[in-house]
PDB file of N, CA and C in Angstrom:
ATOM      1  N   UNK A   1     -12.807 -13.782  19.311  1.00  0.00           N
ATOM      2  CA  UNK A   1     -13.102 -12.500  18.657  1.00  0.00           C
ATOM      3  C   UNK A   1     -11.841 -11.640  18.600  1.00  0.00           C
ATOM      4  N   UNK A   2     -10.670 -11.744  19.683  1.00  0.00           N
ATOM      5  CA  UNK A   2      -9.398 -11.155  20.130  1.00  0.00           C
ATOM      6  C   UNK A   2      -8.661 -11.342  18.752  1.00  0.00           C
ATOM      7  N   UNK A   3      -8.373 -12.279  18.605  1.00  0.00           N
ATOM      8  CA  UNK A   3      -8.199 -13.188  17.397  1.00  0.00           C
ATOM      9  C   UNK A   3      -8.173 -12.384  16.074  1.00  0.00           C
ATOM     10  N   UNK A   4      -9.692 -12.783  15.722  1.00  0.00           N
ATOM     11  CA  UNK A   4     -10.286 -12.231  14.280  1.00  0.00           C
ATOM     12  C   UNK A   4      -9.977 -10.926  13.943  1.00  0.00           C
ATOM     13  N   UNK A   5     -10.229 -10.067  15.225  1.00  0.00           N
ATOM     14  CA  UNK A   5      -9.558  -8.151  14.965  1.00  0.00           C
ATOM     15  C   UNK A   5      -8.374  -8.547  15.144  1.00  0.00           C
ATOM     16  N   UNK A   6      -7.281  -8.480  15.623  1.00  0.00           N
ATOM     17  CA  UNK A   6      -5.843  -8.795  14.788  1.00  0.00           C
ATOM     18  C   UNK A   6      -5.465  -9.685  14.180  1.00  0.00           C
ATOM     19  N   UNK A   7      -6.078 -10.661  13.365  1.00  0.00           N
ATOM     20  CA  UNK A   7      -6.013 -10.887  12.505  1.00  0.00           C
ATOM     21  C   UNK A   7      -6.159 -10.202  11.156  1.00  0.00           C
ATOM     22  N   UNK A   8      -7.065  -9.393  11.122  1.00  0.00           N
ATOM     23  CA  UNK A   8      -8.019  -8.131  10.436  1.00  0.00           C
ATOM     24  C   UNK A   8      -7.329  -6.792  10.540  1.00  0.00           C
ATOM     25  N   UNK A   9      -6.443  -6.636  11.183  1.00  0.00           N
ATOM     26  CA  UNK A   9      -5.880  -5.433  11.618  1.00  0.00           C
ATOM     27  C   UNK A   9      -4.140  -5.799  10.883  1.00  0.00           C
ATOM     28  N   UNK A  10      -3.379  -7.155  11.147  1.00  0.00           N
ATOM     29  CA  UNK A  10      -2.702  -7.329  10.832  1.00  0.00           C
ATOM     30  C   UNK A  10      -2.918  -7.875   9.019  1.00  0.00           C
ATOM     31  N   UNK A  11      -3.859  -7.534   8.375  1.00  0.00           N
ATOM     32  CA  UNK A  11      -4.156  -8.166   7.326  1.00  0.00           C
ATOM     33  C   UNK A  11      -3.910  -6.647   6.662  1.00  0.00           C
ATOM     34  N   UNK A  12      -5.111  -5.517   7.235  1.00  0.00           N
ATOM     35  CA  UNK A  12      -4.853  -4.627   7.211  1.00  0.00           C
ATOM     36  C   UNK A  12      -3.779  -3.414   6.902  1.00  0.00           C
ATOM     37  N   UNK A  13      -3.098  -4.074   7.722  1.00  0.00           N
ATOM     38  CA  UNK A  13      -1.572  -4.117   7.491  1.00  0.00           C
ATOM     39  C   UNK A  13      -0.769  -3.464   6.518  1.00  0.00           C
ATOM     40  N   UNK A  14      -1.039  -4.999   6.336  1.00  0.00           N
ATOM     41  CA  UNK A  14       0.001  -5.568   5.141  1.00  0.00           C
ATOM     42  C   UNK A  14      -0.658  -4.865   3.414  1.00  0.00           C
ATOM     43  N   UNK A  15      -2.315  -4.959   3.357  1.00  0.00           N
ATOM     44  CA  UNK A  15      -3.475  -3.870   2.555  1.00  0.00           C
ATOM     45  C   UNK A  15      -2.391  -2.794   2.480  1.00  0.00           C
ATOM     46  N   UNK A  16      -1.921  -1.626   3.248  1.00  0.00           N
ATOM     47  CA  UNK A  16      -1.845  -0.778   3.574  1.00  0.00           C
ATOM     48  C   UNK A  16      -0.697  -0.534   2.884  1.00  0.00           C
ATOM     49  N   UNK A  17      -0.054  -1.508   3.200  1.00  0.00           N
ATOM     50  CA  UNK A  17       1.594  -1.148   3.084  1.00  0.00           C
ATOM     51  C   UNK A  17       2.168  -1.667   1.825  1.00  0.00           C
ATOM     52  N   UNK A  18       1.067  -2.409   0.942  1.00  0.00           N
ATOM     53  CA  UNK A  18       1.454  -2.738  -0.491  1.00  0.00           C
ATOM     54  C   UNK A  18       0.693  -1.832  -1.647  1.00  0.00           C
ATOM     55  N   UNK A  19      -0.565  -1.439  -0.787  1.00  0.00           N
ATOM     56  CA  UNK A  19      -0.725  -0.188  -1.464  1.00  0.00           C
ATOM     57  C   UNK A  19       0.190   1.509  -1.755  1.00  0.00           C
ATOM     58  N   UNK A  20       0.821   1.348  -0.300  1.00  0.00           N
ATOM     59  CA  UNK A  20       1.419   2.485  -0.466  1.00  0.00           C
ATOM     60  C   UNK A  20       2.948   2.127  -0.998  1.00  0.00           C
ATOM     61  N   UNK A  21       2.964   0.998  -1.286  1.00  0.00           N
ATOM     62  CA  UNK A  21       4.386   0.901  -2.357  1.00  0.00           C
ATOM     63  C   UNK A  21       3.997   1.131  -3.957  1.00  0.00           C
ATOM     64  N   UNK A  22       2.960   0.681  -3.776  1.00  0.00           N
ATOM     65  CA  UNK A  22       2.238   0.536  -5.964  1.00  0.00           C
ATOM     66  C   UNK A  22       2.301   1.891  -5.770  1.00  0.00           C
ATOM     67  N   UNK A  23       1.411   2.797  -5.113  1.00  0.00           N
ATOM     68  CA  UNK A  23       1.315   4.285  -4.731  1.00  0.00           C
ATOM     69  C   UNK A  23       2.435   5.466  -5.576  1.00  0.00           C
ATOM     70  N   UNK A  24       3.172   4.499  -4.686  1.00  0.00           N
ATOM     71  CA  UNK A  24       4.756   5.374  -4.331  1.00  0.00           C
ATOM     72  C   UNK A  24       5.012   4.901  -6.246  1.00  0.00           C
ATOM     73  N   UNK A  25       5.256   3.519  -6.426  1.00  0.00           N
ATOM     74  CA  UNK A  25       5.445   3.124  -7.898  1.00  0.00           C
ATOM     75  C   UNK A  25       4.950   4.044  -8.878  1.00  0.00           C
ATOM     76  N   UNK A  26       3.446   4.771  -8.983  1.00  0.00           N
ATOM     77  CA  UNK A  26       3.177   5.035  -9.644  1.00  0.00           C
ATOM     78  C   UNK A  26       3.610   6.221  -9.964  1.00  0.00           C
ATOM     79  N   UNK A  27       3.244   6.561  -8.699  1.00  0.00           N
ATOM     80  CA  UNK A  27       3.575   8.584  -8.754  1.00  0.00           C
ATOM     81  C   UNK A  27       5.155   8.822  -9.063  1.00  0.00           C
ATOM     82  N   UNK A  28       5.808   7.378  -9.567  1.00  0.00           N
ATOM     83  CA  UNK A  28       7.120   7.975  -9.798  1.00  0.00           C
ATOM     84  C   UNK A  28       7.446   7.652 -11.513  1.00  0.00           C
ATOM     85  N   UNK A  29       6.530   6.834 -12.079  1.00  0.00           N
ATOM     86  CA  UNK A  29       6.463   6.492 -13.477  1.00  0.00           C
ATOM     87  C   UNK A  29       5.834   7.809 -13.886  1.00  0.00           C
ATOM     88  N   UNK A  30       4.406   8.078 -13.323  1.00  0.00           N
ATOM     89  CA  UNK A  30       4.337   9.586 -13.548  1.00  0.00           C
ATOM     90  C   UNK A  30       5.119  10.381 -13.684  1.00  0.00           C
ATOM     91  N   UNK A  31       5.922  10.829 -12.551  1.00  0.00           N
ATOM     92  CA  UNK A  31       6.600  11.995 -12.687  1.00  0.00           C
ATOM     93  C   UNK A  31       7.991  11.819 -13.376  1.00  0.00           C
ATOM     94  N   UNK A  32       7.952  10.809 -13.444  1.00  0.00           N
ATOM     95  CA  UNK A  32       9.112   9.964 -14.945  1.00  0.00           C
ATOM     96  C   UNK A  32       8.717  10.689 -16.571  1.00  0.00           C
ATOM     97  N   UNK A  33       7.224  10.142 -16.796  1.00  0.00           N
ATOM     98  CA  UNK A  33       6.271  10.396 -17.901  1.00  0.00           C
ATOM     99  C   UNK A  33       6.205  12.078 -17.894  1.00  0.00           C
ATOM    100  N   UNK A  34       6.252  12.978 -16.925  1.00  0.00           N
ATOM    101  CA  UNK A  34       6.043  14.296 -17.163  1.00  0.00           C
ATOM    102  C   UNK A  34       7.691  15.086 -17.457  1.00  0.00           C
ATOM    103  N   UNK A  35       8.251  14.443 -16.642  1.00  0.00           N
ATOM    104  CA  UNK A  35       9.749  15.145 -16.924  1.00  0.00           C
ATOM    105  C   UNK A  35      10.471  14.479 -17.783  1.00  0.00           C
ATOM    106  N   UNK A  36       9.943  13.369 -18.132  1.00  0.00           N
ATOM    107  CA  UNK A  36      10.570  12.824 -19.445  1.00  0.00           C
ATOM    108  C   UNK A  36      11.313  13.187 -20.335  1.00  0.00           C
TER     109      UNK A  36
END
């Protein structure tokens, strides 16, 4: 079970941290698109 939650946690992760790069991606094409 030790296992499966960090497994899940380290999956988590990684969820986390590729979201907050697209994130970061977007809000900068945005603010590309507004000050354009």
């Amino acid at each position: 079970v030790a296992d499966t939650w960090e497994t899940l946690d380290g999956w988590m992760d990684a969820v986390r941290l590729v979201y907050t790069i697209y994130a970061r991606g977007k809000s900068d094409i945005l603010a590309g698109v507004i000050t354009g």
